[in-house]
C-alpha atoms as a PDB file:
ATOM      1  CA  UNK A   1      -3.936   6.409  27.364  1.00  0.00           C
ATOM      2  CA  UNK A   2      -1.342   4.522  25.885  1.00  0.00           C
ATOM      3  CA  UNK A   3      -1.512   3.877  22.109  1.00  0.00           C
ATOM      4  CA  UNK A   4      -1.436   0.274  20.903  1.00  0.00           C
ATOM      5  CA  UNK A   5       1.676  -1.097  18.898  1.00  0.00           C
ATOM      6  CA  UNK A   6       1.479  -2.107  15.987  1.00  0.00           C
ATOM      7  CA  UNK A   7       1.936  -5.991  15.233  1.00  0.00           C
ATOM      8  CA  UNK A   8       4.968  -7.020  13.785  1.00  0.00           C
ATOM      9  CA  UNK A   9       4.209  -8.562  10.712  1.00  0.00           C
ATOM     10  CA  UNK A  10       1.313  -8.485   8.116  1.00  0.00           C
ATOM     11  CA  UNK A  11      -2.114  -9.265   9.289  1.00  0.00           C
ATOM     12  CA  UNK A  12      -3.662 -11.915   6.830  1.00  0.00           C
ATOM     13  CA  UNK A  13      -7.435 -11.670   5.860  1.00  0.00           C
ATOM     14  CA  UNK A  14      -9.471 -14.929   5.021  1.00  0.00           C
ATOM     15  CA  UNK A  15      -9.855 -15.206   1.137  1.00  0.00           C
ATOM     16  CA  UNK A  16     -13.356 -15.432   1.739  1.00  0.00           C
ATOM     17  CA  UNK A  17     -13.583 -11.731   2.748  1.00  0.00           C
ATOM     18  CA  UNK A  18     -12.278 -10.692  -0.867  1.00  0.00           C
ATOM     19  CA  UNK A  19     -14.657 -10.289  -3.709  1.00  0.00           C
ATOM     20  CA  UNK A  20     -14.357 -12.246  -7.182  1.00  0.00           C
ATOM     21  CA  UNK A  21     -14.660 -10.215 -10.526  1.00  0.00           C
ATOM     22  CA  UNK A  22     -13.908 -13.932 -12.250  1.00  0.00           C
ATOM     23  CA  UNK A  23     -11.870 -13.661 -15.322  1.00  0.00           C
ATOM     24  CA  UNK A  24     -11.949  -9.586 -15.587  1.00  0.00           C
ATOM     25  CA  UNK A  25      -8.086  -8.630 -16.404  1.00  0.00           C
ATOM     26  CA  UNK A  26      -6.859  -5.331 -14.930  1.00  0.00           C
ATOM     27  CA  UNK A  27      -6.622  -2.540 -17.256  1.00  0.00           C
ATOM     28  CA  UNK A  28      -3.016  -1.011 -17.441  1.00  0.00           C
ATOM     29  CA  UNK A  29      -1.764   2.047 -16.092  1.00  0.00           C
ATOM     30  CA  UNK A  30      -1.055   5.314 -18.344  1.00  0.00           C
ATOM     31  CA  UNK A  31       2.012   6.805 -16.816  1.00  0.00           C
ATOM     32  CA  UNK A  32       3.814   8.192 -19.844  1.00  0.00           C
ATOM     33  CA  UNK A  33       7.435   8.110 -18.754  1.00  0.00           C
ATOM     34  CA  UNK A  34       6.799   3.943 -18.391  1.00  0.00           C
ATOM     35  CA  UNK A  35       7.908   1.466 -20.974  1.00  0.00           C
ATOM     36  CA  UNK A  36       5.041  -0.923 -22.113  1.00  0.00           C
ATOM     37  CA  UNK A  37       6.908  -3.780 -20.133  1.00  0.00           C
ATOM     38  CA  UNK A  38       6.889  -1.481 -17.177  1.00  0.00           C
ATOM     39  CA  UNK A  39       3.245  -0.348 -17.167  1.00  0.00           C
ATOM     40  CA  UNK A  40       2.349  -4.466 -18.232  1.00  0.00           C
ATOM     41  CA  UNK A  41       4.355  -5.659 -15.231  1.00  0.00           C
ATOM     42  CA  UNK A  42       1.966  -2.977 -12.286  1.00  0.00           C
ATOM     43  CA  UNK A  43      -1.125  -5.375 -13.880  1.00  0.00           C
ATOM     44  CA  UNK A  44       1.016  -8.624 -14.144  1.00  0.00           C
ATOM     45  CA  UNK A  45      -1.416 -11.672 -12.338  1.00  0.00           C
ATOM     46  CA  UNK A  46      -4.041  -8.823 -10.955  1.00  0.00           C
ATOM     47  CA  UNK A  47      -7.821  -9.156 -11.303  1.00  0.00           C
ATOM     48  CA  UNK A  48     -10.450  -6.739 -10.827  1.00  0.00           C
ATOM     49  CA  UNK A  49     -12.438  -6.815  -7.839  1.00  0.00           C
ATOM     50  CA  UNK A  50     -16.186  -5.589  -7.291  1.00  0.00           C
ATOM     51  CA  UNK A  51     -15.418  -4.025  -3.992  1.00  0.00           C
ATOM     52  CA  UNK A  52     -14.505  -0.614  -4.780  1.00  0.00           C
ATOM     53  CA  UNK A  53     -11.740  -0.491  -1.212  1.00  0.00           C
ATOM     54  CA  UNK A  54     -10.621  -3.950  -2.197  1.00  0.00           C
ATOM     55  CA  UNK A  55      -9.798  -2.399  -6.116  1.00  0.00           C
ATOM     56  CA  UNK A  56      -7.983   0.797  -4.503  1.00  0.00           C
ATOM     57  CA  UNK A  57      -6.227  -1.775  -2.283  1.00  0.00           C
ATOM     58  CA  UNK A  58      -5.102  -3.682  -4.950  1.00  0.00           C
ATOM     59  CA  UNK A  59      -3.241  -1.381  -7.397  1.00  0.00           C
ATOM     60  CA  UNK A  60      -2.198   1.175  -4.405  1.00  0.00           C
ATOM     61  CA  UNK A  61      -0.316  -2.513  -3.229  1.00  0.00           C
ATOM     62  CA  UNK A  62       1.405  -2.289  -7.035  1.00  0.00           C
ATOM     63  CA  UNK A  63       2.349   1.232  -7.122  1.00  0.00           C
ATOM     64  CA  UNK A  64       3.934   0.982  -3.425  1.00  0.00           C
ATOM     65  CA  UNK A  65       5.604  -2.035  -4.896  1.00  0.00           C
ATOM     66  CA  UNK A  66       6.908  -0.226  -7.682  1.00  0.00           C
ATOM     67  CA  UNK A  67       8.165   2.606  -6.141  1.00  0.00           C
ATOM     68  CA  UNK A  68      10.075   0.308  -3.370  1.00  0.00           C
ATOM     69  CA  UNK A  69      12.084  -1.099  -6.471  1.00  0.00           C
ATOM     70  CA  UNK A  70      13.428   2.487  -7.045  1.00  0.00           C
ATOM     71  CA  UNK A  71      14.863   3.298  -3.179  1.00  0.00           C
ATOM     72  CA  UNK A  72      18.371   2.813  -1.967  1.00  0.00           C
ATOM     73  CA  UNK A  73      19.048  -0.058   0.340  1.00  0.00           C
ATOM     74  CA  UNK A  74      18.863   3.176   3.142  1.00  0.00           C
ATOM     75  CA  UNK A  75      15.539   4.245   2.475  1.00  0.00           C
ATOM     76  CA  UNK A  76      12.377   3.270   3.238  1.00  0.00           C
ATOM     77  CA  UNK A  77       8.759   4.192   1.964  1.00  0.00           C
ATOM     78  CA  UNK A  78       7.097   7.282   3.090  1.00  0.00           C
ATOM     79  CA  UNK A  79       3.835   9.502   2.477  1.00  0.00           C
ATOM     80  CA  UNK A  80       3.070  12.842   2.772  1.00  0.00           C
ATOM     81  CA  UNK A  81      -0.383  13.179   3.343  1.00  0.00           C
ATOM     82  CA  UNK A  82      -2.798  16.354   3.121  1.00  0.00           C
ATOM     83  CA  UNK A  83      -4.118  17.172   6.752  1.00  0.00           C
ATOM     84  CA  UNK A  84      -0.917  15.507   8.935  1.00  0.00           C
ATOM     85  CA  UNK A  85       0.440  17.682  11.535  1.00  0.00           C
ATOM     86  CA  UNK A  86       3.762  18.745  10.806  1.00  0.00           C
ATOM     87  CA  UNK A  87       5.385  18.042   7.743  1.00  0.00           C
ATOM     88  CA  UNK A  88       2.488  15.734   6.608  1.00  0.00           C
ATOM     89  CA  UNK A  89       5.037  12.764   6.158  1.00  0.00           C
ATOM     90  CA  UNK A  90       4.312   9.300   8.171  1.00  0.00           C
ATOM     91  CA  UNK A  91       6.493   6.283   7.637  1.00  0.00           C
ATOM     92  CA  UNK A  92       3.944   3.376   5.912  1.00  0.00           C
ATOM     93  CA  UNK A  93       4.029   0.086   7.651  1.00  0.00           C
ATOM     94  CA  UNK A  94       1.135  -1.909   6.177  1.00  0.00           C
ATOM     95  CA  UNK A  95      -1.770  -0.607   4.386  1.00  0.00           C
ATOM     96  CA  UNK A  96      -5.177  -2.353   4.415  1.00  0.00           C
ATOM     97  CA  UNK A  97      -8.771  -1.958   3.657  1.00  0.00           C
ATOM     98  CA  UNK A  98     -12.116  -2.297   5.290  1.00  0.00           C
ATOM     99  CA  UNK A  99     -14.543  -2.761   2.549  1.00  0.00           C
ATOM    100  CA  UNK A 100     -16.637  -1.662   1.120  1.00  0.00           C
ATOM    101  CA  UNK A 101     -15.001   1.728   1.055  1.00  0.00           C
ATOM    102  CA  UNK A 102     -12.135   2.623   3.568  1.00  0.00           C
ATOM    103  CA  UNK A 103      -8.672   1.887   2.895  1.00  0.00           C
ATOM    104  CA  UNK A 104      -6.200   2.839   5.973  1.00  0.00           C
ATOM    105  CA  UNK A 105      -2.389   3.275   6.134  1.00  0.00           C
ATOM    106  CA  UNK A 106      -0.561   2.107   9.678  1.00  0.00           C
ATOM    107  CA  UNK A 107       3.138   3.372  10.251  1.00  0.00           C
ATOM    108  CA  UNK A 108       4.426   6.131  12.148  1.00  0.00           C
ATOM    109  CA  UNK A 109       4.786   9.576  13.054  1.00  0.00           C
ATOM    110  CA  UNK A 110       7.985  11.537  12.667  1.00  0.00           C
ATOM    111  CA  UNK A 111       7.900  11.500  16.434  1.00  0.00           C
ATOM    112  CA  UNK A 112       8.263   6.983  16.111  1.00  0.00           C
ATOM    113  CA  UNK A 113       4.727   7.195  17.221  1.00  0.00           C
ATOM    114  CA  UNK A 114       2.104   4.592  15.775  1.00  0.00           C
ATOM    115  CA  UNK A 115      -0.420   6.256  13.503  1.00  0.00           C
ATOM    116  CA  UNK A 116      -3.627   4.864  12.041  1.00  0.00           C
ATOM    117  CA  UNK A 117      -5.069   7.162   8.813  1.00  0.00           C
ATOM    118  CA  UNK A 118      -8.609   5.756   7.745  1.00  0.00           C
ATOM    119  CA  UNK A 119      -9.588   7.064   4.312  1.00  0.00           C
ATOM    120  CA  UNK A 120     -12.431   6.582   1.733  1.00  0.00           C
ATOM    121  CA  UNK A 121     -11.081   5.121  -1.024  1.00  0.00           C
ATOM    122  CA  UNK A 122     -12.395   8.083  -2.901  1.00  0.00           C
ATOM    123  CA  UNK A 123     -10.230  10.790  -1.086  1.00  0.00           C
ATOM    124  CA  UNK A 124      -7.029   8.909  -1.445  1.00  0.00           C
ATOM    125  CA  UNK A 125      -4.275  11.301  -1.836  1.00  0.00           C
ATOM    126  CA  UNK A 126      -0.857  10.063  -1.241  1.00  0.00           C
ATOM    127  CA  UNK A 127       2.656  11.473  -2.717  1.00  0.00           C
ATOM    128  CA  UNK A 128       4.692   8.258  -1.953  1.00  0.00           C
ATOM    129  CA  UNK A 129       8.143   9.520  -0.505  1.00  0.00           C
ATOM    130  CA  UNK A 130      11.571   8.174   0.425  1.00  0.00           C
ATOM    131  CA  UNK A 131      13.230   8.431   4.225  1.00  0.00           C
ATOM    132  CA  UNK A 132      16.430   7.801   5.754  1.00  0.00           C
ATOM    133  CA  UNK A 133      15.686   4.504   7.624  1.00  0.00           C
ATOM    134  CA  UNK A 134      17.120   4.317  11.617  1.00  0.00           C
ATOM    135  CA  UNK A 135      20.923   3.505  11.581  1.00  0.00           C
ATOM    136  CA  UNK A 136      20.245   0.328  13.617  1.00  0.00           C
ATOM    137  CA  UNK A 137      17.747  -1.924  11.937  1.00  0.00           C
ATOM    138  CA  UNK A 138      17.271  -2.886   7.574  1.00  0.00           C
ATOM    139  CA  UNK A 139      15.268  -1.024   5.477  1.00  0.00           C
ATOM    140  CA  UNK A 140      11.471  -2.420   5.625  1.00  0.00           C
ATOM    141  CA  UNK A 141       9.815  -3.105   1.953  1.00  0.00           C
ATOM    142  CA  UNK A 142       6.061  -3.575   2.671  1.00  0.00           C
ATOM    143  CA  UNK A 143       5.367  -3.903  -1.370  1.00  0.00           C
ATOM    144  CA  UNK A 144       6.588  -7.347  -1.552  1.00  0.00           C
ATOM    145  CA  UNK A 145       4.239  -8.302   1.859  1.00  0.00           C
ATOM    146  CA  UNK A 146       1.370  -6.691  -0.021  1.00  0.00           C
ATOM    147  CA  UNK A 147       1.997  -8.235  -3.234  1.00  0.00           C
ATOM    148  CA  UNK A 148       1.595 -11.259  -1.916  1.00  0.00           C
ATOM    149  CA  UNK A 149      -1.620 -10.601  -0.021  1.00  0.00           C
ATOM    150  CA  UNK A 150      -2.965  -9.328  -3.632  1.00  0.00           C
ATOM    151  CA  UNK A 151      -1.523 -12.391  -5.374  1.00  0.00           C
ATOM    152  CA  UNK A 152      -3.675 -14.668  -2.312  1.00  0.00           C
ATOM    153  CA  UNK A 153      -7.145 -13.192  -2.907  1.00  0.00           C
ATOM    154  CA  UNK A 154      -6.688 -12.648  -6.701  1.00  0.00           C
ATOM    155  CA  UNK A 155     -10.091 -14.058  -7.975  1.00  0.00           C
ATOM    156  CA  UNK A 156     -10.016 -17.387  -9.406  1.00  0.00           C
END
């Protein structure tokens, strides 16, 4: 059984399938080695959102973003995950979310293999990492792809 590829850009979800908290801001981030510009800038244009997948979606989306910013131009994004065989590590893709509670990570496996990991947003667990990207192609950034898909179904 052959797996199925992955498609080669992001998949777009109607706006209607995203929830709408109205006017409720998104509360900043504690990470204490941030400035206040820093930790202001993860929450910059974000809303809350009822759906509890949707709201994991969202500021997992930032933090991927964020952590993108800090990689050399030879590295892309990586995550070691709890429960992988191997080393744990797959290379993230795209990240999405089935609401009201699963949030899943495409990519691949160390072996270039397409992988699929379907979490509740509860038992998220991720140590973002950095990888040598393939001699022959750029480095991907998905942050700025999924920044955009937040900015989209922000609520009005």
């Amino acid at each position: 059984m052959s797996e199925p590829s992955a498609p080669d850009g992001p998949v777009v979800a109607p706006a209607s399938m995203f929830s709408d908290c109205g006017d409720k801001p998104c509360p900043e981030p504690i990470i204490p080695t941030a400035t206040p510009d820093q930790a202001a800038a993860l929450t910059d244009g974000v809303r809350m959102r009822e759906n509890p997948a949707e709201w994991a979606f969202v500021r997992l989306s930032k933090l991927i973003e964020d952590y993108e910013k800090g990689l050399d131009k030879d590295e892309e994004i990586a995550a070691r995950i709890v429960g992988l065989p191997g080393d744990g590590v797959m290379q993230i893709e795209d990240v999405g979310f089935w609401g009201p509670d699963f949030i899943m990570f495409l990519g691949r496996n160390n072996e270039g293999r397409p992988v699929r990991l379907i979490q509740h947003y509860a038992q998220i667990n991720v140590l973002l990492d950095a990888r040598k990207k393939p001699q022959e192609r750029e480095a991907k950034r998905i942050g700025f792809q999924l920044s955009e898909l937040v900015e989209k179904t922000n609520p009005k």
